[in-house]
Protein backbone atom coordinates (compact mmCIF):
# COMPACT_ATOMS: atom_id res chain seq x y z
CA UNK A 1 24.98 7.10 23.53
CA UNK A 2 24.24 7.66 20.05
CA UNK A 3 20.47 6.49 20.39
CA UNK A 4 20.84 8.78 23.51
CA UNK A 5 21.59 11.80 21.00
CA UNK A 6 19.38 10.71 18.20
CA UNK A 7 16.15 11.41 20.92
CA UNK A 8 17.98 14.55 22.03
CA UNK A 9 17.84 15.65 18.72
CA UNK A 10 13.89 14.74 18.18
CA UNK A 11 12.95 16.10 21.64
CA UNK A 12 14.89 19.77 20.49
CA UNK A 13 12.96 19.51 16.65
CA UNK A 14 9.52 18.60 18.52
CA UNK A 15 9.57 21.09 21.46
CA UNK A 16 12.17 23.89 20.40
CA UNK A 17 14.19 23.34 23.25
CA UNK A 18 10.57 24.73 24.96
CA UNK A 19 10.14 22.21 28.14
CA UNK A 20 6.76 22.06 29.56
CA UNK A 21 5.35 18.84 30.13
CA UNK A 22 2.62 18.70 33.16
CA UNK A 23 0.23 15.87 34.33
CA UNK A 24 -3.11 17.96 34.55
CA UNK A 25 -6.91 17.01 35.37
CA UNK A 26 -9.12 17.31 32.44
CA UNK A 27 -12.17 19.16 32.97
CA UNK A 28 -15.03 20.67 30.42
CA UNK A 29 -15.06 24.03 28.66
CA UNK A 30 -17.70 25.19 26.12
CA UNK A 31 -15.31 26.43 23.73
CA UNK A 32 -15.53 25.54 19.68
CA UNK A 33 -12.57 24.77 18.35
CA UNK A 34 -9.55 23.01 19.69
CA UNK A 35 -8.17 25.89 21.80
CA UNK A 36 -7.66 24.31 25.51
CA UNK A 37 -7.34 26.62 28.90
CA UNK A 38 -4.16 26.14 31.38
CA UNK A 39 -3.37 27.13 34.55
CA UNK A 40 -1.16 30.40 34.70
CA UNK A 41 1.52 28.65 36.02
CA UNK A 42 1.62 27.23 32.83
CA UNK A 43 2.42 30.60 31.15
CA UNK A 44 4.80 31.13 33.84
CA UNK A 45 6.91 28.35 33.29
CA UNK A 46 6.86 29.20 29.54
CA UNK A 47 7.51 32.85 29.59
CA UNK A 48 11.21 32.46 31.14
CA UNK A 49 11.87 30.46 27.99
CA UNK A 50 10.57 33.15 25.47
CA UNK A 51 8.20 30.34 24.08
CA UNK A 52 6.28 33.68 22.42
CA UNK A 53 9.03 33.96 19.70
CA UNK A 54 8.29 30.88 18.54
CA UNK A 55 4.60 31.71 17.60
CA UNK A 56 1.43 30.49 18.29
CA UNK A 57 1.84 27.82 21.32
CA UNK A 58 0.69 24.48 20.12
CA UNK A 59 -0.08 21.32 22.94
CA UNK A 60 0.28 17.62 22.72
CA UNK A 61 -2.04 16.02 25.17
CA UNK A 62 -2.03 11.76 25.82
CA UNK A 63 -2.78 9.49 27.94
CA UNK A 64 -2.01 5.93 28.04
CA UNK A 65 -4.71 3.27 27.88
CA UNK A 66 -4.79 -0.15 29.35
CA UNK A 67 -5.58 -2.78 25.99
CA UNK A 68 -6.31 -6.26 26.68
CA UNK A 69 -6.16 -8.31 23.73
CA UNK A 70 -4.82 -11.16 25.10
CA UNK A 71 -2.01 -9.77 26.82
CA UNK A 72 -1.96 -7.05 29.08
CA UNK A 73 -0.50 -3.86 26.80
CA UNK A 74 -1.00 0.27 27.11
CA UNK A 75 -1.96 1.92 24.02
CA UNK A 76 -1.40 5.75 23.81
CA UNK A 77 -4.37 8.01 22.79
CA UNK A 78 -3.15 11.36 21.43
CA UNK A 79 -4.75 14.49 19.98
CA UNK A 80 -3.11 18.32 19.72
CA UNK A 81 -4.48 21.63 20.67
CA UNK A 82 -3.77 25.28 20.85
CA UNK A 83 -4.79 27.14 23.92
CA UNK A 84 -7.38 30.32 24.62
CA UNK A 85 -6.64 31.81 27.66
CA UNK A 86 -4.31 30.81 30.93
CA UNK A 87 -7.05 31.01 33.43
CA UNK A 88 -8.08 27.48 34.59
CA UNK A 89 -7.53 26.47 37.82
CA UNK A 90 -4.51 25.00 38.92
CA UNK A 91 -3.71 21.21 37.94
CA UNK A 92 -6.34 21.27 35.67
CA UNK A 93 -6.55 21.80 31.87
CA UNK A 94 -9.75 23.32 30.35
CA UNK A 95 -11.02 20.79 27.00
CA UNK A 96 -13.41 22.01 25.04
CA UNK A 97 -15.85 19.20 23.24
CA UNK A 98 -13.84 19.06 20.02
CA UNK A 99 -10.63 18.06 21.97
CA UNK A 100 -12.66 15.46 24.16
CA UNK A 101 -14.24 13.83 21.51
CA UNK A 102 -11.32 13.35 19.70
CA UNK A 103 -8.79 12.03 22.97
CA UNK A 104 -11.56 10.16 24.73
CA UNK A 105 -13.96 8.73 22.06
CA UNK A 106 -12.77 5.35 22.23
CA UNK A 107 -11.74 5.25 26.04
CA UNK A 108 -14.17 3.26 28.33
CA UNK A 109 -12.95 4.58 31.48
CA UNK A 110 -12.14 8.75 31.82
CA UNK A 111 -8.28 8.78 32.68
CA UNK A 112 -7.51 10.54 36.03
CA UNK A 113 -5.40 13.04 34.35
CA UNK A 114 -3.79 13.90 31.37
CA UNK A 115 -0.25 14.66 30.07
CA UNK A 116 0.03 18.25 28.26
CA UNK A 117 3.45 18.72 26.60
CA UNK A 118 4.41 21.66 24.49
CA UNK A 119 5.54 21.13 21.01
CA UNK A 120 5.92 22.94 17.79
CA UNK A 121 4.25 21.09 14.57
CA UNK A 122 5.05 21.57 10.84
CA UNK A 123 3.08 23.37 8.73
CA UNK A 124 0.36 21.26 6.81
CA UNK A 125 -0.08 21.12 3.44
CA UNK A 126 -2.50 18.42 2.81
CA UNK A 127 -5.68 16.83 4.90
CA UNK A 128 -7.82 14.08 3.71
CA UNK A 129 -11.53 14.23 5.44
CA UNK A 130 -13.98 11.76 6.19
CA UNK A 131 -17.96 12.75 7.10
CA UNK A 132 -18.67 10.09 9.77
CA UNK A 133 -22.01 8.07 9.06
CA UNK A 134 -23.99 9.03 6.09
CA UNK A 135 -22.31 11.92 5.99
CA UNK A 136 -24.12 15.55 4.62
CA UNK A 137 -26.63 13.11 2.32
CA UNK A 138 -28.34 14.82 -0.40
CA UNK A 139 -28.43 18.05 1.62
CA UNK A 140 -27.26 21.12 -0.67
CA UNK A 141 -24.77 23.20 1.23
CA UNK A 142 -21.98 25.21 0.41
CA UNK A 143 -19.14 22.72 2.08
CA UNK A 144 -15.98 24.80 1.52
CA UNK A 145 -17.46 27.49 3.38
CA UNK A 146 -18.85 25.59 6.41
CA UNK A 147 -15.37 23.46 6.61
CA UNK A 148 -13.51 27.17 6.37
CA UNK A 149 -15.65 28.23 9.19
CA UNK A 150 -14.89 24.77 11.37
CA UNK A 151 -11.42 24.89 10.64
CA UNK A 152 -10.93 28.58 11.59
CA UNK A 153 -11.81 27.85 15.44
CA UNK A 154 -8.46 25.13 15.43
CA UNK A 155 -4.78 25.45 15.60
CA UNK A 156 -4.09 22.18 14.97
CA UNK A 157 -5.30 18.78 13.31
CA UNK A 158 -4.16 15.18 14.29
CA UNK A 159 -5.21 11.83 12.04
CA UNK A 160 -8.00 10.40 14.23
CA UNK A 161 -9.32 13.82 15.14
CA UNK A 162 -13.23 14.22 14.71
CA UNK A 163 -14.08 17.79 13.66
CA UNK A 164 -17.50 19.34 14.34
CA UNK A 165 -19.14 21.08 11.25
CA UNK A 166 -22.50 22.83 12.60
CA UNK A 167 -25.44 23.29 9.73
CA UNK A 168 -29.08 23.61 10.32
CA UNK A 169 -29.12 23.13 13.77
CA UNK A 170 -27.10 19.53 12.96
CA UNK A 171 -23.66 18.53 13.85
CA UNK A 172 -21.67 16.68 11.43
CA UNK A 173 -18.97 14.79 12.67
CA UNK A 174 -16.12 14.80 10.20
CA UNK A 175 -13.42 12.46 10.71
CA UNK A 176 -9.28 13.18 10.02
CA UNK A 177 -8.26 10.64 8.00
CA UNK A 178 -5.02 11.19 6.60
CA UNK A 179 -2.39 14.85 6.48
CA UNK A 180 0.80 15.57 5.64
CA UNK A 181 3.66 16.14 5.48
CA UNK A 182 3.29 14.66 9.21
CA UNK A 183 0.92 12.98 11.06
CA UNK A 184 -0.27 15.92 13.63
CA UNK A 185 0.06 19.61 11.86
CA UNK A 186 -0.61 23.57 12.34
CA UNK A 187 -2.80 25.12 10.36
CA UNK A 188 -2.56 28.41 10.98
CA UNK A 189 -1.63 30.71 8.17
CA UNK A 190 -1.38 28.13 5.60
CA UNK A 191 -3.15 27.13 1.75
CA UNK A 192 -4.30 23.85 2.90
CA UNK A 193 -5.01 21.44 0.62
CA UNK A 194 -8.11 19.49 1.69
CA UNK A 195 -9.14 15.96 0.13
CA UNK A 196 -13.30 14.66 0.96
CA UNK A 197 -13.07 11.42 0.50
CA UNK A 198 -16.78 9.54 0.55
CA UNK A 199 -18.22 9.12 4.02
CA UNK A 200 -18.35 6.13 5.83
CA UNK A 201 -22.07 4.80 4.43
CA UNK A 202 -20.90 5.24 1.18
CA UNK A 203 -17.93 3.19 1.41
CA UNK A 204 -19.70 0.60 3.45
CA UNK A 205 -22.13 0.40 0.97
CA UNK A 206 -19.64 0.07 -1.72
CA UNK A 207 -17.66 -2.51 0.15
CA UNK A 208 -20.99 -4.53 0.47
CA UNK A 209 -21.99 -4.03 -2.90
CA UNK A 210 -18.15 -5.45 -4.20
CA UNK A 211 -18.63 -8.31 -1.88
CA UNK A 212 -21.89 -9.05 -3.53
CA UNK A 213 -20.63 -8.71 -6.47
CA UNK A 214 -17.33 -11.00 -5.59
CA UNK A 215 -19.56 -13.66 -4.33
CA UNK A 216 -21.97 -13.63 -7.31
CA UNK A 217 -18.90 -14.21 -9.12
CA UNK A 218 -17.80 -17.03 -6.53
CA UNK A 219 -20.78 -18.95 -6.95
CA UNK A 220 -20.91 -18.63 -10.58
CA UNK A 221 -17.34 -20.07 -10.79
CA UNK A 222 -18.44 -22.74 -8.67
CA UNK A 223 -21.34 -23.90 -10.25
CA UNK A 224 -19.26 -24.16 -13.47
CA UNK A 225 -16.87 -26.25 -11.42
CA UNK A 226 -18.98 -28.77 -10.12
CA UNK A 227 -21.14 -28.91 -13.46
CA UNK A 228 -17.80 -29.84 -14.85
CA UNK A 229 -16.86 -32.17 -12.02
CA UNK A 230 -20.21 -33.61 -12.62
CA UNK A 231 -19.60 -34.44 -15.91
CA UNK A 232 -16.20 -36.11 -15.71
CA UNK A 233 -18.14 -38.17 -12.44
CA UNK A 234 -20.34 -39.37 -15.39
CA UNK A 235 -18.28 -40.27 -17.88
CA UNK A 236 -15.80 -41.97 -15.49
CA UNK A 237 -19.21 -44.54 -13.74
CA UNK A 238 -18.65 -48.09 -14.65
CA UNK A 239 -20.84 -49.03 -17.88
CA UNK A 240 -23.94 -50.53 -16.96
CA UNK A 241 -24.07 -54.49 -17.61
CA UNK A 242 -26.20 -55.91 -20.66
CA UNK A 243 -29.63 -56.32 -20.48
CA UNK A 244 -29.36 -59.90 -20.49
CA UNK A 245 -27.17 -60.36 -17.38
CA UNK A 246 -29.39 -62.55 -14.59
CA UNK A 247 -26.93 -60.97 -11.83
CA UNK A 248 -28.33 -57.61 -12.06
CA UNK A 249 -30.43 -55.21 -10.05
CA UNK A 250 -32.25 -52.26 -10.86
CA UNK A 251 -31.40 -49.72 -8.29
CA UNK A 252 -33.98 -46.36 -7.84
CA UNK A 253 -32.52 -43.73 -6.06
CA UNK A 254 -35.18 -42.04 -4.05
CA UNK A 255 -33.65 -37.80 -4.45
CA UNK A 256 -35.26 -34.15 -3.62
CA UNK A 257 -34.61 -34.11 -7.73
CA UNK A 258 -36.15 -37.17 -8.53
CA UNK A 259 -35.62 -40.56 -8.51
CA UNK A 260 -33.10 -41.63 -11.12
CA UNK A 261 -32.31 -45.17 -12.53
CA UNK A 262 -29.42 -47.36 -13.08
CA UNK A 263 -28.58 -50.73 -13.28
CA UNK A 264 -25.65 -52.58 -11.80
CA UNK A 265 -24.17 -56.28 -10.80
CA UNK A 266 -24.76 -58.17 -7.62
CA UNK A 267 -20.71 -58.28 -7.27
CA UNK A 268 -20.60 -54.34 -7.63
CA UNK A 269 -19.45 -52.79 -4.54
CA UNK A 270 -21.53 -50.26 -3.08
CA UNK A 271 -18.95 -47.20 -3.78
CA UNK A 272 -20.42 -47.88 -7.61
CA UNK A 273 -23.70 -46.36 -6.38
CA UNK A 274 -21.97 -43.33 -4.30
CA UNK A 275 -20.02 -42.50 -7.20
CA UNK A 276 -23.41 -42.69 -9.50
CA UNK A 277 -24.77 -39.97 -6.68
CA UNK A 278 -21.76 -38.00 -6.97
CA UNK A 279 -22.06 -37.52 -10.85
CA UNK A 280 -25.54 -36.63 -10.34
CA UNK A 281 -25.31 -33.98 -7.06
CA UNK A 282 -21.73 -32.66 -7.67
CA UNK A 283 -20.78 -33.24 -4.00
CA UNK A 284 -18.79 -35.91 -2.16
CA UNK A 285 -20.66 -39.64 -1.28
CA UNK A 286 -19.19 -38.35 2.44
CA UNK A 287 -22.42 -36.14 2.37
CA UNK A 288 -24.50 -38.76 2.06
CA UNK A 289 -25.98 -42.09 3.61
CA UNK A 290 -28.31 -44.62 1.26
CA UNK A 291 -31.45 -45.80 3.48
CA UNK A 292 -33.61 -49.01 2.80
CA UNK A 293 -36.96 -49.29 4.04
CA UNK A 294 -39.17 -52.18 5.64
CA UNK A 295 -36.82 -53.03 7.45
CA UNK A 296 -35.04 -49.87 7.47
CA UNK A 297 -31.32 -50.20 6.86
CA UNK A 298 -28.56 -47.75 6.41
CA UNK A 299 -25.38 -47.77 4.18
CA UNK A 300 -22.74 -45.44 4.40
CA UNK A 301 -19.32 -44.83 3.02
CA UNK A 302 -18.05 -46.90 5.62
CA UNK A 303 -19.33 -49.70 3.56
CA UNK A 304 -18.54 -49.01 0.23
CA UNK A 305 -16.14 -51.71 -0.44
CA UNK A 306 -18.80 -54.34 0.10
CA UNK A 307 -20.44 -55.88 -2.66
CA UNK A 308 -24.46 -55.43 -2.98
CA UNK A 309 -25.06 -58.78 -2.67
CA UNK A 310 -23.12 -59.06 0.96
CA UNK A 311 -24.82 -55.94 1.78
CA UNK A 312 -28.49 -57.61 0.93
CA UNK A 313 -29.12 -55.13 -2.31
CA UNK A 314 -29.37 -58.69 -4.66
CA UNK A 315 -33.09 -58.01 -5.54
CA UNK A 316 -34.45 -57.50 -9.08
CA UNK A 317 -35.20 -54.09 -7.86
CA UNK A 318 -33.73 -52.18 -5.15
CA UNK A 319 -35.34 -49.04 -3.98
CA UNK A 320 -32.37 -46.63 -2.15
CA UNK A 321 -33.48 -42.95 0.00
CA UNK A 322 -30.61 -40.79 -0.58
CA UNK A 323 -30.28 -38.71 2.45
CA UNK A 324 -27.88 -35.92 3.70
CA UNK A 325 -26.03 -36.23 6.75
CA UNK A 326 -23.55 -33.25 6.86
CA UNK A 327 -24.46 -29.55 7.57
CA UNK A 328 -23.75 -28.11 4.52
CA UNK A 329 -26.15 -27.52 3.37
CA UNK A 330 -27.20 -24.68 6.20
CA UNK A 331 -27.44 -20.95 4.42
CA UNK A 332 -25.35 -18.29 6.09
CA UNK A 333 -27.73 -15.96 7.63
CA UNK A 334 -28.42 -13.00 5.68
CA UNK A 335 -29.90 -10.50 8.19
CA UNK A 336 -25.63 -9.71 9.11
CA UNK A 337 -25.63 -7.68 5.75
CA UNK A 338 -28.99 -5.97 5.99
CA UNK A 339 -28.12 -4.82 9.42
CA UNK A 340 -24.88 -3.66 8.54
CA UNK A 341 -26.80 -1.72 5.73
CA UNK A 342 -29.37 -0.19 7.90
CA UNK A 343 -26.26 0.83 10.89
CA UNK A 344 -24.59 2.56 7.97
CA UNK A 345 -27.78 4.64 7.36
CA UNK A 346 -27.49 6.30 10.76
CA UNK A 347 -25.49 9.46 11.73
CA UNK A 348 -23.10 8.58 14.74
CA UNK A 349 -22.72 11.29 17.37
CA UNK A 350 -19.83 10.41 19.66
CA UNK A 351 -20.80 9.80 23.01
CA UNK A 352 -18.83 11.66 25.32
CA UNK A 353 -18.99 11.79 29.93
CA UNK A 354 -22.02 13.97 30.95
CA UNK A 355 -19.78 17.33 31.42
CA UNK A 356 -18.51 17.41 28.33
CA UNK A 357 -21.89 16.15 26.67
CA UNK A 358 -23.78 19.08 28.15
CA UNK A 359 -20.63 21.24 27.38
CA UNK A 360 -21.67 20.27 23.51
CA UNK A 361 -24.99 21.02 23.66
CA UNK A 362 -24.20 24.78 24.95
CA UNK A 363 -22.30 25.49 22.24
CA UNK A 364 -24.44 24.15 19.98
CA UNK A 365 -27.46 26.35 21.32
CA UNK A 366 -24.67 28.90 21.16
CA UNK A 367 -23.56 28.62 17.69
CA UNK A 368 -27.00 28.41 16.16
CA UNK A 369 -28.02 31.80 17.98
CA UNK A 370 -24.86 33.47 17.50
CA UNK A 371 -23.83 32.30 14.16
CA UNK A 372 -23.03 35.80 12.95
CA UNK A 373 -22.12 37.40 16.14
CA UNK A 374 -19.79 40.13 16.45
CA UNK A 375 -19.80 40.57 19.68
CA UNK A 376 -16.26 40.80 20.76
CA UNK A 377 -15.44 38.33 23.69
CA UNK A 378 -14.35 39.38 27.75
CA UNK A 379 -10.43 39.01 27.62
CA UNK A 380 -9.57 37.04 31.44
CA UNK A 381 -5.54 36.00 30.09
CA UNK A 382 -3.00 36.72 32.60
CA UNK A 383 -0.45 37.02 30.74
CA UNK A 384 3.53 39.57 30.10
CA UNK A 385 2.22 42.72 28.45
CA UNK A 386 4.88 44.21 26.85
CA UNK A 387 5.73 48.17 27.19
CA UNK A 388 3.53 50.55 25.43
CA UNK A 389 4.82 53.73 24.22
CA UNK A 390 2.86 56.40 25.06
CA UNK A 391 2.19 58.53 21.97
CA UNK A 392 -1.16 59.39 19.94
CA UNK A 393 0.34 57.91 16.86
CA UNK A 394 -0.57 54.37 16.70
CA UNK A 395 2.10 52.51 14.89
CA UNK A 396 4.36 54.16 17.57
CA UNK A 397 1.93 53.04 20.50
CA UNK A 398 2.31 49.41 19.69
CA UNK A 399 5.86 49.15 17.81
CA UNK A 400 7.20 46.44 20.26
CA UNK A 401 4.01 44.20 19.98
CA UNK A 402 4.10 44.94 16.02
CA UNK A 403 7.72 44.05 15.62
CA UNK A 404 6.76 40.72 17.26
CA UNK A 405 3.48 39.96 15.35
CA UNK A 406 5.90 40.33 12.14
CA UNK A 407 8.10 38.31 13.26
CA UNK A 408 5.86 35.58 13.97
CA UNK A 409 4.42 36.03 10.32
CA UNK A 410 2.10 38.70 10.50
CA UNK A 411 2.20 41.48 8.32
CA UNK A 412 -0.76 43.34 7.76
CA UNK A 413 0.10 46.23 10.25
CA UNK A 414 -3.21 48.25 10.03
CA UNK A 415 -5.14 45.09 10.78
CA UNK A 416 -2.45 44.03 13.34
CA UNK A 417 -2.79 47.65 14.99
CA UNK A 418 -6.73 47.50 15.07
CA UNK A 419 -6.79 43.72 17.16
CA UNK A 420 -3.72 45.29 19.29
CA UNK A 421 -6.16 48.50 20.10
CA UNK A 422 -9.28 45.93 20.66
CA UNK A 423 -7.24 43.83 23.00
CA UNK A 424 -5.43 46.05 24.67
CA UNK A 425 -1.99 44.79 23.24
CA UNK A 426 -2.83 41.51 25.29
CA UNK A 427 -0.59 39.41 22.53
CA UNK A 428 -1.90 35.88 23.23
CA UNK A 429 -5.40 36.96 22.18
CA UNK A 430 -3.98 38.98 19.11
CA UNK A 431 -2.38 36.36 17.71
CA UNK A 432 -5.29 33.76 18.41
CA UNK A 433 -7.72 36.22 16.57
CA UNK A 434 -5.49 36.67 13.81
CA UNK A 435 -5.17 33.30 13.23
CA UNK A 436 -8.83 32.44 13.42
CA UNK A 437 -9.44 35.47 10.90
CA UNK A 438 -7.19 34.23 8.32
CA UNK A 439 -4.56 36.42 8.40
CA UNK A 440 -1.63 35.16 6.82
CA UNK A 441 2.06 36.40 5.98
CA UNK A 442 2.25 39.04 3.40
CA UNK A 443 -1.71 39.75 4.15
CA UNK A 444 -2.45 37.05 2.01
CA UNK A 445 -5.39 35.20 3.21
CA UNK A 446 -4.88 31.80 4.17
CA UNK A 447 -7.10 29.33 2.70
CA UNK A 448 -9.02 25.67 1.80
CA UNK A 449 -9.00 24.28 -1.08
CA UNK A 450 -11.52 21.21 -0.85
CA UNK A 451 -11.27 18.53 -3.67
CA UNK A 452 -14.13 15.81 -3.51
CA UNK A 453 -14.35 12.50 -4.24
């Protein structure tokens, strides 16, 4: 019961007590931004609960993805979106390339449909960005104003989002890494804080470079090690008998270094000559096998306990090939690092299904002609237009939609008059163009303030 009321209480903080959750079709608009279309049954069923007092409508959409890593398992993509207009066509939700991206880019398979729930979000405060690839290079551009403009065309921002920033006929793909104070926000009418953190060549690079670096001082340490192991190996080899004992043999040691001397008894057992090879290579005899010639013979550790004499090694001077039998010696491959260099170099564009693919490259073509454009768009919402008072004076004319753009935050009344006239008091679009202008409470303008790393 008390869990019971504990996700009564989340569902009422999340949604407002506002209820709309629908299973709809995704299909491809060529909208920028991340405002989505719905069906007007949509605004419908939200109407009756006076959703519009609650401000600007704000969407979760998700869909849950079959994982197999191992086991079979779901794993639920999410993104957020506000919404344009309530004109697409029934059981079907309108996603413009932004959205897509950002839902489907890792999804293999296009889900069927989609679920679209309303919710309300907190207000951010803070963002942390992320140019995908190698980022904006050494390309001079004014940043703040080109993520002002990007971020002007979007209600909403959730971590894992990829944002669009258009320059010189280029997209950038710009990743959300991090916000707060929650993990999907509204940023409408807020001073949001926004953190560039190095894009992803960069910190490849500089995760390549520390390895480098980390390994150079591996190998370093190592080599100190075994020069050190080699040494103790050395002073701990059993002296060498006296020049005058008859039971002796001479034993050359045929190495890729050279062929070094030693002498030792008949009755020494062969580990004496592995651990001479030890002090000299700094690895273990197990590497290693000794090799006679005419007739060939081989000696390994296995018989290390035997004397030289059983093993045959009694002559005045014994000549021994010392060769490797383990792989060790086998150098990683380092093509791994120069290709992971040289896919860091690239710009990724996310891939998306053909519709929405050729739904990105309209806008593009659109935004590069019309970057400036002030052509004011056709309004097609179907949506409650409230009473207007007929009367010359303006402020009069539109007092019930003003007293409702105030209380949603609003509060420059001569620009909140001036949209009203230009859309015909249609409130939806009001409040979507005053958001996307900037206006804030107080007619303060809302802003971004970019810190870079």
């Amino acid at each position: 019961l008390e869990r019971q009321e504990q996700q009564a209480l989340e569902e009422q903080r999340l949604t407002g007590g506002i209820k709309y959750l629908q299973q709809l079709r995704p299909v491809p608009t060529k909208g920028d931004g991340d405002k989505i279309t719905l069906p007007v049954s949509a605004l419908e069923e939200l109407d009756p609960q006076n959703a519009l007092e609650l401000g600007v409508f704000t969407f979760e959409l998700s869909f849950d993805e079959d994982h197999h890593d191992g086991g079979a398992s779901t794993l639920k993509r999410q993104t957020h979106a506000g919404v344009l207009e309530f004109v697409a066509e029934e059981g079907t939700v309108g996603l413009p390339p932004k959205v897509a991206t950002s839902l489907f880019r890792y999804t293999k398979q296009l889900p069927g449909s989609i679920k679209v729930r309303f919710v309300r979000l907190e207000k951010g405060r803070f963002a942390t960005l992320q140019p995908r690839g190698e980022g904006f290079g050494d390309r001079q551009i004014d940043f703040k104003h080109m993520l002002e403009r990007s971020l002007k065309t979007h209600t909403t921002l959730t971590e894992g989002d990829v944002l669009f920033v258009r320059h010189g006929r280029e997209t950038f793909e710009v990743l959300v890494a991090e916000l707060k104070p929650e993990r999907a926000i509204n940023i409408l009418n807020t001073d949001l804080e926004v953190d560039m953190i190095p894009c992803e060549a960069v910190v490849k690079k500089k995760e390549a470079e520390k390895r480098l670096e980390e390994e150079a001082a591996r190998a370093v340490t190592l080599a100190k090690e075994k020069e050190q192991w080699k040494a103790n190996k050395m002073a701990n080899l059993a002296p060498e008998p006296s020049a005058d004992e008859r039971l002796q043999v001479k034993m050359v040691l045929r190495m890729s270094e050279g062929q070094p001397t030693r002498r030792f008894l008949h009755s020494s057992p062969l580990r004496t000559v592995f651990d001479f090879i030890e002090a000299l290579t700094g690895e273990e005899a197990g590497h290693f096998r000794l090799a006679a010639t005419y007739p060939r013979r081989l000696f390994g550790v296995d018989s290390a306990d035997k004397s030289l004499q059983e093993l045959g090694l009694n002559g005045r001077q014994e000549a021994l090939f010392v060769e490797k039998v383990s792989a060790d010696d086998i150098l990683p491959e380092p093509a791994a690092t120069e290709e992971y260099g040289e896919a860091s170099i690239a710009r990724p564009r996310t891939q998306l299904p053909g519709a929405w693919e050729e739904a990105r490259q309209t806008l593009e073509k659109r935004l590069d002609e019309s970057m400036h454009s002030t052509a004011v768009p056709a309004i097609h919402a179907m949506e409650p237009i409230m009473p207007v008072a007929q009367s010359a004076d303006q402020a009069t004319k539109w007092q019930a939609q003003l007293s409702e753009l105030e209380e949603m935050g609003f509060m420059n009344r001569s620009l909140n008059i001036e949209v009203l006239e230009r859309y015909q008091g249609r409130l939806l679009r009001v409040v979507n163009f005053l958001s996307e202008m900037g206006s804030s409470a107080e007619g303060a303008g809302s802003g971004v303030t970019v810190m870079e790393d």
